[in-house]
N, C-alpha and C. Protein backbone atom coordinates (compact mmCIF):
# COMPACT_ATOMS: atom_id res chain seq x y z
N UNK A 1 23.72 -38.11 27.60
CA UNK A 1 24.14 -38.14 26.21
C UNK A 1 22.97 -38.52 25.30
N UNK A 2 22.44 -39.59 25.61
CA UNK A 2 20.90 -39.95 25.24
C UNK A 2 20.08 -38.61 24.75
N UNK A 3 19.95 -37.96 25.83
CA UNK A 3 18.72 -36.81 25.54
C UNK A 3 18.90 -35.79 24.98
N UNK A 4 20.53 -36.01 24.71
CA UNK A 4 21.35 -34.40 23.79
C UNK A 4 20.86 -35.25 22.48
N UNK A 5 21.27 -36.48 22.30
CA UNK A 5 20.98 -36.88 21.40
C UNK A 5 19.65 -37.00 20.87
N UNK A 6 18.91 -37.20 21.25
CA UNK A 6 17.48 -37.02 20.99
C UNK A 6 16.59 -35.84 20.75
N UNK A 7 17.37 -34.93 21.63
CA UNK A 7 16.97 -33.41 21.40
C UNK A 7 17.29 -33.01 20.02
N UNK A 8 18.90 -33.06 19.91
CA UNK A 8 19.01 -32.69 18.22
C UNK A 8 18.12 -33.70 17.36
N UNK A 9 18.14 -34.42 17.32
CA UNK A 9 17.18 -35.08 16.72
C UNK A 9 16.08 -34.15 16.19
N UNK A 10 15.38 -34.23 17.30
CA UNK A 10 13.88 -33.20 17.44
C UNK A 10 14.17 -32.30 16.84
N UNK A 11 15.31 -31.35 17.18
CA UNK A 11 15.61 -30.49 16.41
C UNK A 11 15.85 -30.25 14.93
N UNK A 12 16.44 -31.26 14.59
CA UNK A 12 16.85 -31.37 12.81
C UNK A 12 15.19 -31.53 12.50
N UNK A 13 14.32 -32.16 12.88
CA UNK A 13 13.13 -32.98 12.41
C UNK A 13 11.92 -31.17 12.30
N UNK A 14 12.25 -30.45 13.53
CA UNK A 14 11.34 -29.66 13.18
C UNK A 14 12.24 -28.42 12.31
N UNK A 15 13.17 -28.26 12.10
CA UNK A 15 13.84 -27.67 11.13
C UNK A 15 13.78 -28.41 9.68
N UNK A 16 13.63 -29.28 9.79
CA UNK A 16 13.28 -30.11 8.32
C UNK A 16 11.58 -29.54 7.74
N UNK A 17 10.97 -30.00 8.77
CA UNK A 17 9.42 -29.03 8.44
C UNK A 17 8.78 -27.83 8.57
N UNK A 18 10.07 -26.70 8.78
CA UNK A 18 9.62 -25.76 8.50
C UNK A 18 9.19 -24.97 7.10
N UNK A 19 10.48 -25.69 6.12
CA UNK A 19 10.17 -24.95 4.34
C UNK A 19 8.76 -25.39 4.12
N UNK A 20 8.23 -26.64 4.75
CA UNK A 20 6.87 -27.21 4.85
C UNK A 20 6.18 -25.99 5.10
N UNK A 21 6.02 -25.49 5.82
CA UNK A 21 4.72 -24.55 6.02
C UNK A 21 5.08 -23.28 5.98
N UNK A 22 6.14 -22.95 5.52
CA UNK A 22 6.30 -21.37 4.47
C UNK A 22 5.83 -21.70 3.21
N UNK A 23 5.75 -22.91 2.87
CA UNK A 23 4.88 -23.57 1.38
C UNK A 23 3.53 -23.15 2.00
N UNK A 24 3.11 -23.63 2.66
CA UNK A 24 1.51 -24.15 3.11
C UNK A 24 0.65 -22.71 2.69
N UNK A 25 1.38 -21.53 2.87
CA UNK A 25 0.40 -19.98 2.49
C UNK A 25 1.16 -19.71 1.20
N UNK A 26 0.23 -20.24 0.07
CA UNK A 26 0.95 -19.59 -1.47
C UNK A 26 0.52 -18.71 -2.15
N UNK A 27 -0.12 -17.78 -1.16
CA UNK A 27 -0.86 -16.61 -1.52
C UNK A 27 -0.34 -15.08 -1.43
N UNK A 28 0.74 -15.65 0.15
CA UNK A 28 1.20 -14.55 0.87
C UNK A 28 2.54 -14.25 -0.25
N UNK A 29 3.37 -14.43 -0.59
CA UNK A 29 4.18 -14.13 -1.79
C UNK A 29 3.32 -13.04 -2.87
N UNK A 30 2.42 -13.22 -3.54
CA UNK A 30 2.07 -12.60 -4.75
C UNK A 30 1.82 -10.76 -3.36
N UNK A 31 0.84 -11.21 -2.77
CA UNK A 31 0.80 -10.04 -1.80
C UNK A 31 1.88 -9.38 -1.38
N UNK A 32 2.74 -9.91 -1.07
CA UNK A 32 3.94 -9.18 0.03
C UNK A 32 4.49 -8.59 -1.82
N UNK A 33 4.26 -9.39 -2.56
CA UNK A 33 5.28 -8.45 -4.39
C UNK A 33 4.33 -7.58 -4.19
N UNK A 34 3.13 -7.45 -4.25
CA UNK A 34 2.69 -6.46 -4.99
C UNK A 34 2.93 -5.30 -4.24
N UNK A 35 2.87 -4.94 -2.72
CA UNK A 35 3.19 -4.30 -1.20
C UNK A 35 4.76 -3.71 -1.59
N UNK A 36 5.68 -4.30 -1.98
CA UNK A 36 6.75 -4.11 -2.37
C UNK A 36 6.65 -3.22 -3.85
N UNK A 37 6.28 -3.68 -4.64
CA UNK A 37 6.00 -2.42 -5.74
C UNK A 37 5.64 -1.56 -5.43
N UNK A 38 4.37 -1.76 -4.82
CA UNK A 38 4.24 -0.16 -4.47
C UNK A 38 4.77 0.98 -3.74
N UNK A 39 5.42 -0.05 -2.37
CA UNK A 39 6.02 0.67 -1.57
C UNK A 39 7.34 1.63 -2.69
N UNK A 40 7.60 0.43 -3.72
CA UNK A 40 8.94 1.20 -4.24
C UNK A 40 8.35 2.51 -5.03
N UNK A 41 7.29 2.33 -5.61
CA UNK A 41 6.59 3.37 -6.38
C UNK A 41 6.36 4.68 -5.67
N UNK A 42 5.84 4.34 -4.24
CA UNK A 42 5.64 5.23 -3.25
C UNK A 42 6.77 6.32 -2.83
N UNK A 43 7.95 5.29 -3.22
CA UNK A 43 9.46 5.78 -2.75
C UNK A 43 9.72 6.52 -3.66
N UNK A 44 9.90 6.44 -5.26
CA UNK A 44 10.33 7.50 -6.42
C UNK A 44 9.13 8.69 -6.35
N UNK A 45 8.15 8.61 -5.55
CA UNK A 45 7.31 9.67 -5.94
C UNK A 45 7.62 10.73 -4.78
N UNK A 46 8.35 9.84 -3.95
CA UNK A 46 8.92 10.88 -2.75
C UNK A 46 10.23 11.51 -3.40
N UNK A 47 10.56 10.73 -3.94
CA UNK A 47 11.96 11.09 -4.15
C UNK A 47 12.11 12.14 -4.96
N UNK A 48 11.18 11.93 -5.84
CA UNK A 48 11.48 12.95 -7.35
C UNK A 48 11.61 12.05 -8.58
N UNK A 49 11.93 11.00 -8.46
CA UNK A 49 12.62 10.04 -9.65
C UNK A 49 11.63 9.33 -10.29
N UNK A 50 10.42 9.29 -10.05
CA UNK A 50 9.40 9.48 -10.63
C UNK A 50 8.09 10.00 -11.07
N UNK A 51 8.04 10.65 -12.30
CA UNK A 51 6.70 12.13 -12.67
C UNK A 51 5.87 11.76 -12.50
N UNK A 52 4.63 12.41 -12.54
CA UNK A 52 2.99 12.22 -12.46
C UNK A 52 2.70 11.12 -13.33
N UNK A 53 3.15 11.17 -14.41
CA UNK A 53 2.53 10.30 -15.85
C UNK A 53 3.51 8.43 -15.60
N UNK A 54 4.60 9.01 -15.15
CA UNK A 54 4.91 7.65 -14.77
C UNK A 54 4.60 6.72 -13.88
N UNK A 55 4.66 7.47 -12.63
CA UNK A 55 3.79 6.88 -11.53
C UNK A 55 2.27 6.34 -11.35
N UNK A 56 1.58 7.44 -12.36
CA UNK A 56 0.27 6.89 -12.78
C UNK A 56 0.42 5.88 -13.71
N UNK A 57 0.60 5.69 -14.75
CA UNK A 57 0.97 4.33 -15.42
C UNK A 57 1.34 2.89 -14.47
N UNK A 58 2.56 3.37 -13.76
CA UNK A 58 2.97 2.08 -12.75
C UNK A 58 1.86 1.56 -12.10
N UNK A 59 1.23 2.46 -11.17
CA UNK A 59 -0.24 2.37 -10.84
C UNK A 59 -0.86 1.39 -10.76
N UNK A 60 -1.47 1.91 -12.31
CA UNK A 60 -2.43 1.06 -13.01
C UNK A 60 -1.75 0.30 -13.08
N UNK A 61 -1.00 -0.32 -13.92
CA UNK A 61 -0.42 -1.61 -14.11
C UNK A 61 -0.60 -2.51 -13.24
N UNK A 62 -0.24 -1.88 -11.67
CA UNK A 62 -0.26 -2.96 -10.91
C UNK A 62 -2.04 -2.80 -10.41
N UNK A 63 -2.74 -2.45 -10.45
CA UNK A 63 -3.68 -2.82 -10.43
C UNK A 63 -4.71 -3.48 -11.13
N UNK A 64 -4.35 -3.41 -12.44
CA UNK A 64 -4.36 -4.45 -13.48
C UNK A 64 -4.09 -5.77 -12.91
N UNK A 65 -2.76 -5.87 -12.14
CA UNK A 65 -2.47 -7.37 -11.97
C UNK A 65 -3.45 -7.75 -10.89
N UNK A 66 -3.38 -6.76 -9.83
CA UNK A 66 -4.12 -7.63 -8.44
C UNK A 66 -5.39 -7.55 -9.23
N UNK A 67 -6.28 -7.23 -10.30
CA UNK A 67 -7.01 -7.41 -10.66
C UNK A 67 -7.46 -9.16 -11.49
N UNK A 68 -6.27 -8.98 -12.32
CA UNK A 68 -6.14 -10.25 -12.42
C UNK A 68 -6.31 -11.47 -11.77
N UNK A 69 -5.45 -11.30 -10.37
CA UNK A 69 -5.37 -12.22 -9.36
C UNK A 69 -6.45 -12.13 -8.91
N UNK A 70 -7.36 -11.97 -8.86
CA UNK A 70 -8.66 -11.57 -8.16
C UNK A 70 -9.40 -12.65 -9.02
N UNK A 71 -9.24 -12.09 -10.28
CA UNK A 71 -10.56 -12.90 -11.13
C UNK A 71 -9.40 -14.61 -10.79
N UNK A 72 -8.46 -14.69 -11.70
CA UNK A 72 -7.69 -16.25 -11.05
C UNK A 72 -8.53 -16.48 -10.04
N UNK A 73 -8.58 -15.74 -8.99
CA UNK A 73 -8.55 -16.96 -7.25
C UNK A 73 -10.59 -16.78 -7.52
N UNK A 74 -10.91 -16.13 -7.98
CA UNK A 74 -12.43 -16.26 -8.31
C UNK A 74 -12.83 -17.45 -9.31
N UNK A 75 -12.34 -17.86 -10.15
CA UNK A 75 -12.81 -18.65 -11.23
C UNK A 75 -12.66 -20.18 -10.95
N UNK A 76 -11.91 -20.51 -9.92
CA UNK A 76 -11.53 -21.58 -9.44
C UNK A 76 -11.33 -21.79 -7.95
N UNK A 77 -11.06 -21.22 -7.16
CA UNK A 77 -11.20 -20.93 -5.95
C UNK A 77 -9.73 -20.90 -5.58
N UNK A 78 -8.72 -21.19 -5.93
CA UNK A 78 -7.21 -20.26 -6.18
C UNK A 78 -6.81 -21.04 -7.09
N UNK A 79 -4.98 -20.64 -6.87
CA UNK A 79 -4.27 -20.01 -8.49
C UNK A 79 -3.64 -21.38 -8.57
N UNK A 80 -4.04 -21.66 -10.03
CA UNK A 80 -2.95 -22.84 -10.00
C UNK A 80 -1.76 -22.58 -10.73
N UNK A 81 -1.02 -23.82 -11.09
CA UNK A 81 0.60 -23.01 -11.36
C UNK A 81 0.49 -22.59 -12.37
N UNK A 82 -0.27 -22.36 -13.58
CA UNK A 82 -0.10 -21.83 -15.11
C UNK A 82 -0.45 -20.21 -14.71
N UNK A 83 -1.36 -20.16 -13.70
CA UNK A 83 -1.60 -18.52 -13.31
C UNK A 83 -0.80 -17.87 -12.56
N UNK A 84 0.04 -18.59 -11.89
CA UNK A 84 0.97 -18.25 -10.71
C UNK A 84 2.02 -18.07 -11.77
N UNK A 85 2.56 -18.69 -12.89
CA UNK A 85 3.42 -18.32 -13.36
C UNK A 85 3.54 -16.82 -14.20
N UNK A 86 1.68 -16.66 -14.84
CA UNK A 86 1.57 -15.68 -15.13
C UNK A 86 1.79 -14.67 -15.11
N UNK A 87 1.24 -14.46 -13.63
CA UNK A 87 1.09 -13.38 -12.60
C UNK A 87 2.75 -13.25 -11.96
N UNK A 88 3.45 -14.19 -11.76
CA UNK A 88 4.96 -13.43 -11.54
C UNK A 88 5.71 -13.46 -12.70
N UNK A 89 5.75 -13.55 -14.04
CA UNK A 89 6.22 -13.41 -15.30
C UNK A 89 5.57 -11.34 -15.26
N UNK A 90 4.50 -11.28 -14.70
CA UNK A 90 3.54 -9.76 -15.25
C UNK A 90 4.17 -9.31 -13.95
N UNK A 91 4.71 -9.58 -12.35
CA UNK A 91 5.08 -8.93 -11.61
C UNK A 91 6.53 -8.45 -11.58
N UNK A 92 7.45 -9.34 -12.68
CA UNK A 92 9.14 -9.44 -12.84
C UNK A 92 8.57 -8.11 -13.85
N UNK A 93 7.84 -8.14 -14.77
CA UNK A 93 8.08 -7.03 -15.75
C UNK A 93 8.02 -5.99 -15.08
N UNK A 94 6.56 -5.71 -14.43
CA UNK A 94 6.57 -4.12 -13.89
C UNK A 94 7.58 -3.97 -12.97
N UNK A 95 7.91 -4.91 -11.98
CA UNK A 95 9.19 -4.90 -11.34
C UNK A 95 10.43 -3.62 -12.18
N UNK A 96 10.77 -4.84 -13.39
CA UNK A 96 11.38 -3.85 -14.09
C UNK A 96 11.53 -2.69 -14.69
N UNK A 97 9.92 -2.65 -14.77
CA UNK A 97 9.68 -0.93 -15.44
C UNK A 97 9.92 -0.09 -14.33
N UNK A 98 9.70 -0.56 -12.75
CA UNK A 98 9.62 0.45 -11.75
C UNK A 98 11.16 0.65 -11.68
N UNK A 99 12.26 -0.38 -11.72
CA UNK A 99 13.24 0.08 -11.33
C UNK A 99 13.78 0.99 -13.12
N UNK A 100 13.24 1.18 -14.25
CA UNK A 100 13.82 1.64 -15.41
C UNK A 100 13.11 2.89 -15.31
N UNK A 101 12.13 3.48 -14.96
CA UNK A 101 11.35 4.54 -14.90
C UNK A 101 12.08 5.27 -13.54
N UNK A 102 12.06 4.30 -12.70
CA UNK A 102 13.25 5.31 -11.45
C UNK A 102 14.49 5.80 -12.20
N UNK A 103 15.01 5.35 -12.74
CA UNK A 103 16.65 5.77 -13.54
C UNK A 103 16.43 6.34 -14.48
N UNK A 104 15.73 6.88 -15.54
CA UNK A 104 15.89 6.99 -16.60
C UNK A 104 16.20 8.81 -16.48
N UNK A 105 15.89 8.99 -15.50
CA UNK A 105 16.73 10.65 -15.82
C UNK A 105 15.03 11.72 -15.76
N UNK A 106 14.43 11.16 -15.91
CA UNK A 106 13.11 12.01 -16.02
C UNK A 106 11.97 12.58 -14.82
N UNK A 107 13.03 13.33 -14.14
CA UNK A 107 12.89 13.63 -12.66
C UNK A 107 11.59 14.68 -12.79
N UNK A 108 10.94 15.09 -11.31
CA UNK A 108 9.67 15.94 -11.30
C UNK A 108 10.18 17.14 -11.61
N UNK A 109 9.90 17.95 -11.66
CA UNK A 109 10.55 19.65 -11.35
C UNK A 109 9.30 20.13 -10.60
């Protein structure tokens, strides 16, 4: 009974420190968004649901940002939270343009 007991123990304790070190890489988030935009961008250009001129715009945009993030983690040696907020305030927008430019009706022919 002892060692059941002690086991959960152990158990709650390293389940307690795991949100700990999904914190510890606060880099891998902005990466895996930007991977995700594109992939979705990648997806309307397969699809049809997004034209040449839109897709090129989306693009850029997001290369604008990882550009951004670049100079951030350069000027200081990474992002602190006023840039981190930046940079996902500028990733929620294009977010949104990618999913409003997919819908808006203005398919390839």
């Amino acid at each position: 009974m002892k060692k059941l007991t002690v086991m959960l123990m152990g158990l709650g304790f390293a389940t307690a420190a795991f949100p700990a070190v999904s914190v510890a890489a606060p880099f891998a988030p902005l990466n895996q968004r930007a991977q995700m935009i594109q992939s979705r961008i990648d997806q309307g250009i397969r699809s049809g649901n997004l034209n040449r001129r839109e897709a090129f715009q989306l693009q850029g945009q997001l290369r604008g940002i990882q550009k951004l993030e670049y100079r951030y983690r350069l000027s200081g040696g990474r992002i602190d939270m006023r840039e981190r907020a930046d940079l996902e305030r500028r990733y929620d927008a294009l977010s949104a343009k990618v999913r409003f430019d997919k819908h808006d009706g203005h398919r390839r022919w």
